[in-house]
PDB file of N, CA and C in Angstrom:
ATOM      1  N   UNK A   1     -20.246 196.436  23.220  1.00  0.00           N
ATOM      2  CA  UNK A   1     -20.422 197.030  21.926  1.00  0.00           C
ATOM      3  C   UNK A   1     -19.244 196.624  21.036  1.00  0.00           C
ATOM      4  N   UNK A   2     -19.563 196.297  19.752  1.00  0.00           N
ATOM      5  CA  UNK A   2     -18.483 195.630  18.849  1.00  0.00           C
ATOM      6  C   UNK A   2     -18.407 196.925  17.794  1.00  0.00           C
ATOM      7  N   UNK A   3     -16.844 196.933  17.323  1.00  0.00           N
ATOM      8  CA  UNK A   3     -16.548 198.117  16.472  1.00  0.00           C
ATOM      9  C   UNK A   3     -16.303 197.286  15.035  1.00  0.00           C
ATOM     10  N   UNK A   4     -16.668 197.895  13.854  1.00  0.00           N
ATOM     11  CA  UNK A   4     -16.956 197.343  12.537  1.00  0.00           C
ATOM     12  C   UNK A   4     -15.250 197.591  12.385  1.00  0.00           C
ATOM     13  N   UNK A   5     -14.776 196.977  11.598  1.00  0.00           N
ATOM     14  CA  UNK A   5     -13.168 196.748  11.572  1.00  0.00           C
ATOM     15  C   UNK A   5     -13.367 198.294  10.386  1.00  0.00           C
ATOM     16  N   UNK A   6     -12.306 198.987  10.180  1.00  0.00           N
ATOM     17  CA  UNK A   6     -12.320 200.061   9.223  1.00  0.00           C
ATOM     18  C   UNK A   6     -12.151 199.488   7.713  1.00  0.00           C
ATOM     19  N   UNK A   7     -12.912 200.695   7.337  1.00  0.00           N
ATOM     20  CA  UNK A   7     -13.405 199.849   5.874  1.00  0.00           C
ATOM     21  C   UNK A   7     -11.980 200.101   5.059  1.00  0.00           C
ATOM     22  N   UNK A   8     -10.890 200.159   5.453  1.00  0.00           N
ATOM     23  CA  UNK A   8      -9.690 200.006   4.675  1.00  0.00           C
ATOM     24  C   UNK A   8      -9.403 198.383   4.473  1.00  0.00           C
ATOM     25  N   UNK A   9      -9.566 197.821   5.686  1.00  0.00           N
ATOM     26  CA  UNK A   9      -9.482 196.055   5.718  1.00  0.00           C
ATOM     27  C   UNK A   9     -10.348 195.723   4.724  1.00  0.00           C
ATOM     28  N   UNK A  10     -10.943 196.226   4.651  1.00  0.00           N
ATOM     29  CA  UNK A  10     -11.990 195.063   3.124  1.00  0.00           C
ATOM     30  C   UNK A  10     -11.479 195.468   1.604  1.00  0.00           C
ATOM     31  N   UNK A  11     -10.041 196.245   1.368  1.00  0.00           N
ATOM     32  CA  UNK A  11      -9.258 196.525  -0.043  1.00  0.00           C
ATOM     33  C   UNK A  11      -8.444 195.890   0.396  1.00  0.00           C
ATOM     34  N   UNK A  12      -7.396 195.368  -0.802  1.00  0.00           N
ATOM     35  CA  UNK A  12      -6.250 194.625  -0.628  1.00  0.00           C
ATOM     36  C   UNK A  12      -5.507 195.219  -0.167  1.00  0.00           C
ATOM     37  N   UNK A  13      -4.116 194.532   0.273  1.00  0.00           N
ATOM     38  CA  UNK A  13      -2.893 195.640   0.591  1.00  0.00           C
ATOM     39  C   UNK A  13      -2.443 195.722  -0.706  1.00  0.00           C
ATOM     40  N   UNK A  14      -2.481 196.871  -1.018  1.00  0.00           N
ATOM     41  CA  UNK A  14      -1.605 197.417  -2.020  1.00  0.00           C
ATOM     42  C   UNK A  14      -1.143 198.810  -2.362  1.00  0.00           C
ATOM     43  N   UNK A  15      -0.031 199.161  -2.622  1.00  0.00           N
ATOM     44  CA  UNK A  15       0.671 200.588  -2.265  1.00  0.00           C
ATOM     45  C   UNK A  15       0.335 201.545  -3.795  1.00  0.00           C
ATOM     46  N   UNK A  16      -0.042 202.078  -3.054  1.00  0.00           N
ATOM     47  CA  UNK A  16      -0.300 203.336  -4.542  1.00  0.00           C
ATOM     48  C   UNK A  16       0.821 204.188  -4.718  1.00  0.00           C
ATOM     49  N   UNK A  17       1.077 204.417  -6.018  1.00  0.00           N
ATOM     50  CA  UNK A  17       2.220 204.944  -6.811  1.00  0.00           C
ATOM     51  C   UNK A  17       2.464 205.938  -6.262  1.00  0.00           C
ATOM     52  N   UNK A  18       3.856 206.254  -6.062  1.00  0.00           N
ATOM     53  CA  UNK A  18       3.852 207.654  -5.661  1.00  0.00           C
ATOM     54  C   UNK A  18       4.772 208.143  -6.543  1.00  0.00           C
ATOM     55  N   UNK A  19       4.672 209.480  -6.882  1.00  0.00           N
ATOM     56  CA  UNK A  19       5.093 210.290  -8.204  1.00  0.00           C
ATOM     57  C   UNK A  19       5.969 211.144  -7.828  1.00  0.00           C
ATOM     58  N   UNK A  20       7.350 211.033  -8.276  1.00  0.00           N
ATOM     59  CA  UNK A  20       8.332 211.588  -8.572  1.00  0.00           C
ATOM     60  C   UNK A  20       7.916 213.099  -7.867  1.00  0.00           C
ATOM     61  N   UNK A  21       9.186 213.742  -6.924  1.00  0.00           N
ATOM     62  CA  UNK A  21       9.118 215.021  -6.964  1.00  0.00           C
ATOM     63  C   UNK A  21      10.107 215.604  -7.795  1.00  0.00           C
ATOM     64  N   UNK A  22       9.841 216.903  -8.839  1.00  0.00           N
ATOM     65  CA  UNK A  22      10.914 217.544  -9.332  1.00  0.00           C
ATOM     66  C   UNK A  22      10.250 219.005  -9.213  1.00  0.00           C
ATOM     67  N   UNK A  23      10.955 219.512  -8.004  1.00  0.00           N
ATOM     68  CA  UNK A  23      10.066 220.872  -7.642  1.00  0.00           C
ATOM     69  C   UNK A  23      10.476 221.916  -9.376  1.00  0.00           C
ATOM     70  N   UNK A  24       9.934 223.040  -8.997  1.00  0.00           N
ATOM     71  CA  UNK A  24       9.200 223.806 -10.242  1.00  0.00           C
ATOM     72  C   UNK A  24       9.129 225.203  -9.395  1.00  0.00           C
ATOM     73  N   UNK A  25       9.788 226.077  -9.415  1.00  0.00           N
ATOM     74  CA  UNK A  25       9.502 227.347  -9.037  1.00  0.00           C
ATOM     75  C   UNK A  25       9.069 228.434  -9.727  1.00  0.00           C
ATOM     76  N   UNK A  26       8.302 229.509  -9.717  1.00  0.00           N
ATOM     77  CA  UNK A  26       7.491 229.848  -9.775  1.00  0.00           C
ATOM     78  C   UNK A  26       7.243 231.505  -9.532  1.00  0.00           C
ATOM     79  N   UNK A  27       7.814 232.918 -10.213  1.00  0.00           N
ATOM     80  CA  UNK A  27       7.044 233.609  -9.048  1.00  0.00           C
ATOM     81  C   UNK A  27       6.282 234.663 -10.105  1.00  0.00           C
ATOM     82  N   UNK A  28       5.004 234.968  -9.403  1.00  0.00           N
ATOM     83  CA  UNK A  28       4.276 236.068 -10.203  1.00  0.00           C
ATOM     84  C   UNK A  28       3.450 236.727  -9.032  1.00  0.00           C
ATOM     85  N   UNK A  29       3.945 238.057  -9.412  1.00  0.00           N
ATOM     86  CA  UNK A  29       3.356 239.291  -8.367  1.00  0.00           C
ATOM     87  C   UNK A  29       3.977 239.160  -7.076  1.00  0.00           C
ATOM     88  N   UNK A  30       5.117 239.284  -7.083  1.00  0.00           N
ATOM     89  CA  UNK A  30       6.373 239.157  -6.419  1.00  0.00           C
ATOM     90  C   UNK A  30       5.980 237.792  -5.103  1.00  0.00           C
ATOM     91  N   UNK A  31       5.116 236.915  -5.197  1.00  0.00           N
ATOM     92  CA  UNK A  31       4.931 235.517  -4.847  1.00  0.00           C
ATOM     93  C   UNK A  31       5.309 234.742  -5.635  1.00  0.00           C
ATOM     94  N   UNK A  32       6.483 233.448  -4.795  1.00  0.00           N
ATOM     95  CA  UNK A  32       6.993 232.455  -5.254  1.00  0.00           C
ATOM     96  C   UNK A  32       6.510 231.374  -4.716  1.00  0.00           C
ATOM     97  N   UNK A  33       5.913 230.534  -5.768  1.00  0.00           N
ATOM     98  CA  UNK A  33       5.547 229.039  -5.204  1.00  0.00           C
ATOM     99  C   UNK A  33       5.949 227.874  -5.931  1.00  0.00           C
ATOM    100  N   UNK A  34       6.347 226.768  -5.307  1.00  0.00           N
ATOM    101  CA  UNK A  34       6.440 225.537  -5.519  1.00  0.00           C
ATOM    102  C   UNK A  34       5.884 224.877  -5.642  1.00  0.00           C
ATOM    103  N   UNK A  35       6.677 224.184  -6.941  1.00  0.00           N
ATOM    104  CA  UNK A  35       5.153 223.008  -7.317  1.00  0.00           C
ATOM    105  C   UNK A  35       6.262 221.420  -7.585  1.00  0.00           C
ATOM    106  N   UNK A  36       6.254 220.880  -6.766  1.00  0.00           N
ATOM    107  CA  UNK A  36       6.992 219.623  -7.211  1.00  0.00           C
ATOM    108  C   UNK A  36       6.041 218.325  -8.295  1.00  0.00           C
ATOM    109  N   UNK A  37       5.120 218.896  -8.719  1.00  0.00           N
ATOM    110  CA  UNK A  37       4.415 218.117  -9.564  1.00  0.00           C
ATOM    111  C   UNK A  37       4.274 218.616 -10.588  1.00  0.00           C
ATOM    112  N   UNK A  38       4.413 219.832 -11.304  1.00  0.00           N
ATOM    113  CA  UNK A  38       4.364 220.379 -12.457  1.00  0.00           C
ATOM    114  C   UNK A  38       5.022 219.268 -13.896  1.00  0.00           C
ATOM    115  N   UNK A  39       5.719 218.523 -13.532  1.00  0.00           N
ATOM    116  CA  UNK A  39       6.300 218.053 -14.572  1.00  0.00           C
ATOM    117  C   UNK A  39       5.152 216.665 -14.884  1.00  0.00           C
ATOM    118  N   UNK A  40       3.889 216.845 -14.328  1.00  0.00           N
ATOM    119  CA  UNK A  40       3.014 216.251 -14.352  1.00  0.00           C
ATOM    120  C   UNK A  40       1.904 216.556 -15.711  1.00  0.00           C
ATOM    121  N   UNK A  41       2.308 217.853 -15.736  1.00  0.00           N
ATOM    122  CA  UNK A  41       1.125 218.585 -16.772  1.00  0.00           C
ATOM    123  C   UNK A  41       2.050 218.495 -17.959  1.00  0.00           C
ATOM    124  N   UNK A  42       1.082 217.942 -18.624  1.00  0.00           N
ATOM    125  CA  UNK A  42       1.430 218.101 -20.359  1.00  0.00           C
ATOM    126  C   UNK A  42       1.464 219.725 -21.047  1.00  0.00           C
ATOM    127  N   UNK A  43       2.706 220.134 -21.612  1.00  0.00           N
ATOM    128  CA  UNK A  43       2.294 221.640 -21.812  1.00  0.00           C
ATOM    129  C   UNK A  43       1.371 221.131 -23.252  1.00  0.00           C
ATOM    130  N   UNK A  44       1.917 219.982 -24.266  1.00  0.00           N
ATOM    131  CA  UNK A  44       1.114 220.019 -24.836  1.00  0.00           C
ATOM    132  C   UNK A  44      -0.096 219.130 -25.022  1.00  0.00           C
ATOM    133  N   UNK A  45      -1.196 219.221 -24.164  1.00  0.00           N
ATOM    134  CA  UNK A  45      -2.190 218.558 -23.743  1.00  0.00           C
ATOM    135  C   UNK A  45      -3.293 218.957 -24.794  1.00  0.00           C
ATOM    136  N   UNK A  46      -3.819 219.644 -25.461  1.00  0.00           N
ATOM    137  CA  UNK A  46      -4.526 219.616 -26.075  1.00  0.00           C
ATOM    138  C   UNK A  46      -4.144 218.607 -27.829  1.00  0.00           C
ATOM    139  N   UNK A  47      -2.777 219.025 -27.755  1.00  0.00           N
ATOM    140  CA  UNK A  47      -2.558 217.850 -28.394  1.00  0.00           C
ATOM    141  C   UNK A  47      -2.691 216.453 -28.445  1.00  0.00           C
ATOM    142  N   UNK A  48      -2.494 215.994 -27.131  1.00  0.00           N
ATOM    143  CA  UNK A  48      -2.347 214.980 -26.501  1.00  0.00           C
ATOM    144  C   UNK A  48      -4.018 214.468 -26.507  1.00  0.00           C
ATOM    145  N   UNK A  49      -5.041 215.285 -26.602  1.00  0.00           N
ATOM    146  CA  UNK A  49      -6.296 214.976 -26.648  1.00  0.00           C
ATOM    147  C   UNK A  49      -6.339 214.293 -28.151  1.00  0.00           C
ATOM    148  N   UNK A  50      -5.856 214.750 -29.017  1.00  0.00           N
ATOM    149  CA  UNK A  50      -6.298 214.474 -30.417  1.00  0.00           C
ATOM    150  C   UNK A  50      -5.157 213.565 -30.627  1.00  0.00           C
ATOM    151  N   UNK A  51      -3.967 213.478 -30.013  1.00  0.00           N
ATOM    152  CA  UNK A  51      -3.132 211.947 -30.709  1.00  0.00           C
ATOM    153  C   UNK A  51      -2.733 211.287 -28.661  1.00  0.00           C
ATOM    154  N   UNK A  52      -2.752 210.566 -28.140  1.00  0.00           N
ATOM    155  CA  UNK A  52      -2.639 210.242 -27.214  1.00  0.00           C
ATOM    156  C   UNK A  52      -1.267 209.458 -26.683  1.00  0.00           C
ATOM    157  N   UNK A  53      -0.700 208.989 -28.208  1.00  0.00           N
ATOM    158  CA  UNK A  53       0.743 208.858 -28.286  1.00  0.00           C
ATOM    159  C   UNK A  53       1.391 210.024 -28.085  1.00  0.00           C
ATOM    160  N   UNK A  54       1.343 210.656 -28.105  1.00  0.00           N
ATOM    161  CA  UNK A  54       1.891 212.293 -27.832  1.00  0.00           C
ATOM    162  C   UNK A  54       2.575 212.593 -26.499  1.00  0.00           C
ATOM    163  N   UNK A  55       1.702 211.820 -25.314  1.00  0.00           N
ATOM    164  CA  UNK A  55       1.778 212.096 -24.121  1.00  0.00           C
ATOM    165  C   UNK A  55       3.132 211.919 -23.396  1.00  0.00           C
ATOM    166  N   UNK A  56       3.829 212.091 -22.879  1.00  0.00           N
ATOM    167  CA  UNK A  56       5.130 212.578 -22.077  1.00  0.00           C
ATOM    168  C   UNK A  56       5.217 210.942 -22.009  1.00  0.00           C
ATOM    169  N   UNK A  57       6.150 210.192 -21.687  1.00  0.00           N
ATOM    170  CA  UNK A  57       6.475 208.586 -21.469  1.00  0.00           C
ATOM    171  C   UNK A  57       6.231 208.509 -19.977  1.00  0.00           C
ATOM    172  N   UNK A  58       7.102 209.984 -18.850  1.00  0.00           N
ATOM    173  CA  UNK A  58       6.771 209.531 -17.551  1.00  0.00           C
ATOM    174  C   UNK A  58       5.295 209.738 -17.077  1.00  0.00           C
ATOM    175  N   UNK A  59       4.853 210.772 -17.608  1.00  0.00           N
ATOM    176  CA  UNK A  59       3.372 211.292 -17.221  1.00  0.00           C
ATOM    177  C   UNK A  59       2.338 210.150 -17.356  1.00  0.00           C
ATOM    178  N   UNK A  60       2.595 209.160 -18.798  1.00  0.00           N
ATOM    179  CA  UNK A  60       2.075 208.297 -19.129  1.00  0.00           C
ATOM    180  C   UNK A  60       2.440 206.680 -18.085  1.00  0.00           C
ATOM    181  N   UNK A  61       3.335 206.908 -17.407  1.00  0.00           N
ATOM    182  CA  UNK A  61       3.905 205.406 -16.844  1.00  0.00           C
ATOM    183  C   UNK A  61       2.991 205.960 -15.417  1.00  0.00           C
ATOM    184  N   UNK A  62       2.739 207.087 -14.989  1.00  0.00           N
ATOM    185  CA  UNK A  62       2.504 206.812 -13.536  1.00  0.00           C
ATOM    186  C   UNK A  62       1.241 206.945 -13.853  1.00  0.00           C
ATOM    187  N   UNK A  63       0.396 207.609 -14.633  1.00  0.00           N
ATOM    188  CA  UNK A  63      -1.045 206.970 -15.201  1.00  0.00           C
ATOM    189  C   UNK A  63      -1.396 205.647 -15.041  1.00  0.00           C
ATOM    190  N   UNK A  64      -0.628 205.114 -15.949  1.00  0.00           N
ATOM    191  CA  UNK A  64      -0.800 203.318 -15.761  1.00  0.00           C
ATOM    192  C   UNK A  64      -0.719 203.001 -14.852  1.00  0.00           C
ATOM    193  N   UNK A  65       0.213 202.955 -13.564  1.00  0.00           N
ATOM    194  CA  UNK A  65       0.698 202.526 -12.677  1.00  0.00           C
ATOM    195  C   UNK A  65      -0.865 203.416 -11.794  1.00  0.00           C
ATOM    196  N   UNK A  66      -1.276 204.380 -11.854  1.00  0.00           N
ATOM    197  CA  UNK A  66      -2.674 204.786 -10.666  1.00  0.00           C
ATOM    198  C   UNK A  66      -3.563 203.955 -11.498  1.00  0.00           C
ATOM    199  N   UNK A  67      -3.573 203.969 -12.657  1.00  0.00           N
ATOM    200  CA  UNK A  67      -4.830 202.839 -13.330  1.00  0.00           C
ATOM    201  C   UNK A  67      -4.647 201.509 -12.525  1.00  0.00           C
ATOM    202  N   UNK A  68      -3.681 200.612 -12.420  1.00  0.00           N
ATOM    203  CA  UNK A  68      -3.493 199.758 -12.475  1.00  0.00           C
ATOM    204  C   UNK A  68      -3.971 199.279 -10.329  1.00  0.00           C
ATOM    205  N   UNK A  69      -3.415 200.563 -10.012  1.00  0.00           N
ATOM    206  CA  UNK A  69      -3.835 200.489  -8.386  1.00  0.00           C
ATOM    207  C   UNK A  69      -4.923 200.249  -8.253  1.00  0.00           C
ATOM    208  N   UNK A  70      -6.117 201.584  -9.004  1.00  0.00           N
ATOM    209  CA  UNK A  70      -7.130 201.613  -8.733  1.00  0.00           C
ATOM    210  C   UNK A  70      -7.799 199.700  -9.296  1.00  0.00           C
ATOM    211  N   UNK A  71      -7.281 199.455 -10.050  1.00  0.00           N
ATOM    212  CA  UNK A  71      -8.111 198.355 -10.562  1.00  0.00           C
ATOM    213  C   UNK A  71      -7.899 197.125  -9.391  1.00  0.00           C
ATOM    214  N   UNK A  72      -6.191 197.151  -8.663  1.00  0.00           N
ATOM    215  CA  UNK A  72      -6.535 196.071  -7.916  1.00  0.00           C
ATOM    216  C   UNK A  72      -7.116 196.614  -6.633  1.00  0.00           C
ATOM    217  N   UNK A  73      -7.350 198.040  -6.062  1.00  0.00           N
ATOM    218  CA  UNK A  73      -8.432 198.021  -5.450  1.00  0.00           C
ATOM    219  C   UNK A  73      -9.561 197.650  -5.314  1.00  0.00           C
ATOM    220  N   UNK A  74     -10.081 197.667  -6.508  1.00  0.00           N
ATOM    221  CA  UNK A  74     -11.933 197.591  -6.745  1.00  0.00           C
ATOM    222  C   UNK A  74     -12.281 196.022  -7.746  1.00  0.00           C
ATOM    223  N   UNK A  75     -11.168 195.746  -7.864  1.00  0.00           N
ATOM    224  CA  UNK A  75     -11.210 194.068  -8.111  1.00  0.00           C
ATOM    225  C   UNK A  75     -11.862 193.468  -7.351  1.00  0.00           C
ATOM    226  N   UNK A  76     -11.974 193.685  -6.008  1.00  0.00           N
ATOM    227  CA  UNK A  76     -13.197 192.958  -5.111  1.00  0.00           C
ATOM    228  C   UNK A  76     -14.510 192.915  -5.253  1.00  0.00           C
ATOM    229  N   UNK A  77     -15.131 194.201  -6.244  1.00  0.00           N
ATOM    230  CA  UNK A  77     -16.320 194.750  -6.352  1.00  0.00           C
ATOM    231  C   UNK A  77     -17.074 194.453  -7.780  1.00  0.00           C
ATOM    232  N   UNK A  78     -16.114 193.608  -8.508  1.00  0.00           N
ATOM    233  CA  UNK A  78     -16.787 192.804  -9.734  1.00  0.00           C
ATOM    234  C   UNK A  78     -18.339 192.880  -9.526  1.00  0.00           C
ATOM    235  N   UNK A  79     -18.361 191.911  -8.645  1.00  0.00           N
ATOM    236  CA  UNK A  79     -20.074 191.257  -8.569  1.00  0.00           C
ATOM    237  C   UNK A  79     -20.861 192.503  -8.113  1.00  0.00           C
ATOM    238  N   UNK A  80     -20.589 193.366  -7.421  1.00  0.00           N
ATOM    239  CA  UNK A  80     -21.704 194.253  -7.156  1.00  0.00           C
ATOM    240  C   UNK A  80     -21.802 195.579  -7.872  1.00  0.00           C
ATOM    241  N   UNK A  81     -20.697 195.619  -8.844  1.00  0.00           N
ATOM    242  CA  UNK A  81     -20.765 196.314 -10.201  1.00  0.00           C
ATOM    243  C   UNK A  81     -21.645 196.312 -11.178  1.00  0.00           C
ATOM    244  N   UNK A  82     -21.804 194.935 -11.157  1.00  0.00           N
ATOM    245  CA  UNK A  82     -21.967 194.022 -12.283  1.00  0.00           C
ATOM    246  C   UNK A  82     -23.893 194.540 -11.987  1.00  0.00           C
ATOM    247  N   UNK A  83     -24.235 193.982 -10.582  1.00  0.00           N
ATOM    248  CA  UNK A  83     -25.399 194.014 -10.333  1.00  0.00           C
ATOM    249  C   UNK A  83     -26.046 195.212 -10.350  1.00  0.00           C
ATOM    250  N   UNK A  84     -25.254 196.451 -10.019  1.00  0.00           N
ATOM    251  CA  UNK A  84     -25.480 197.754  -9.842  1.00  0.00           C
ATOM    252  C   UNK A  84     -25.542 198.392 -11.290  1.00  0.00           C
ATOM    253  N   UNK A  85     -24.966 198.240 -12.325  1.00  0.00           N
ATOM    254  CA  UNK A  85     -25.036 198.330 -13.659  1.00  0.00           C
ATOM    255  C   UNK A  85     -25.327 197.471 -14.855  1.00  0.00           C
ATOM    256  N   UNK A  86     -26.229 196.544 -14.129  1.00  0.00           N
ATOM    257  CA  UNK A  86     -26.504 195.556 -15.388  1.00  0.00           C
ATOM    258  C   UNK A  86     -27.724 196.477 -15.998  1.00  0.00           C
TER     259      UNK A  86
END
């Protein structure tokens, strides 16, 4: 019996961004929690909907940088994109 190689081998090698920790504490109703990603959220995000220059510079660099992963992930999948949504 032959085993199908794992479908990770058929994406490129390539390392996805990993995002800054700057923990964020926290307590309400005498529970304290940590959030080392908070500096992730735009407080002003609804702004940020209506001007998009607005957006934080780091919040905005590791965006690009997961955009940019995801794209050379699925760079392989041009052609059956293409066929699947023509």
């Amino acid at each position: 019996m032959t085993r199908d190689p794992p479908l990770t081998s058929a994406f490129p090698a390539a390392s996805p961004p990993i995002p800054e920790k700057h923990p964020v504490s926290d307590t309400h109703h005498g529970v304290t929690r940590s959030d080392d990603y908070a500096w992730m959220r735009a407080d002003n995000w609804q702004a940020v909907f209506r001007d998009p220059s607005l957006l934080d510079g780091r919040i905005r660099a590791h965006l690009e940088a997961e955009n940019a992963y995801q794209a050379a992930l699925m760079a392989g999948t041009a052609d059956l994109r293409g066929k699947l949504f023509a």
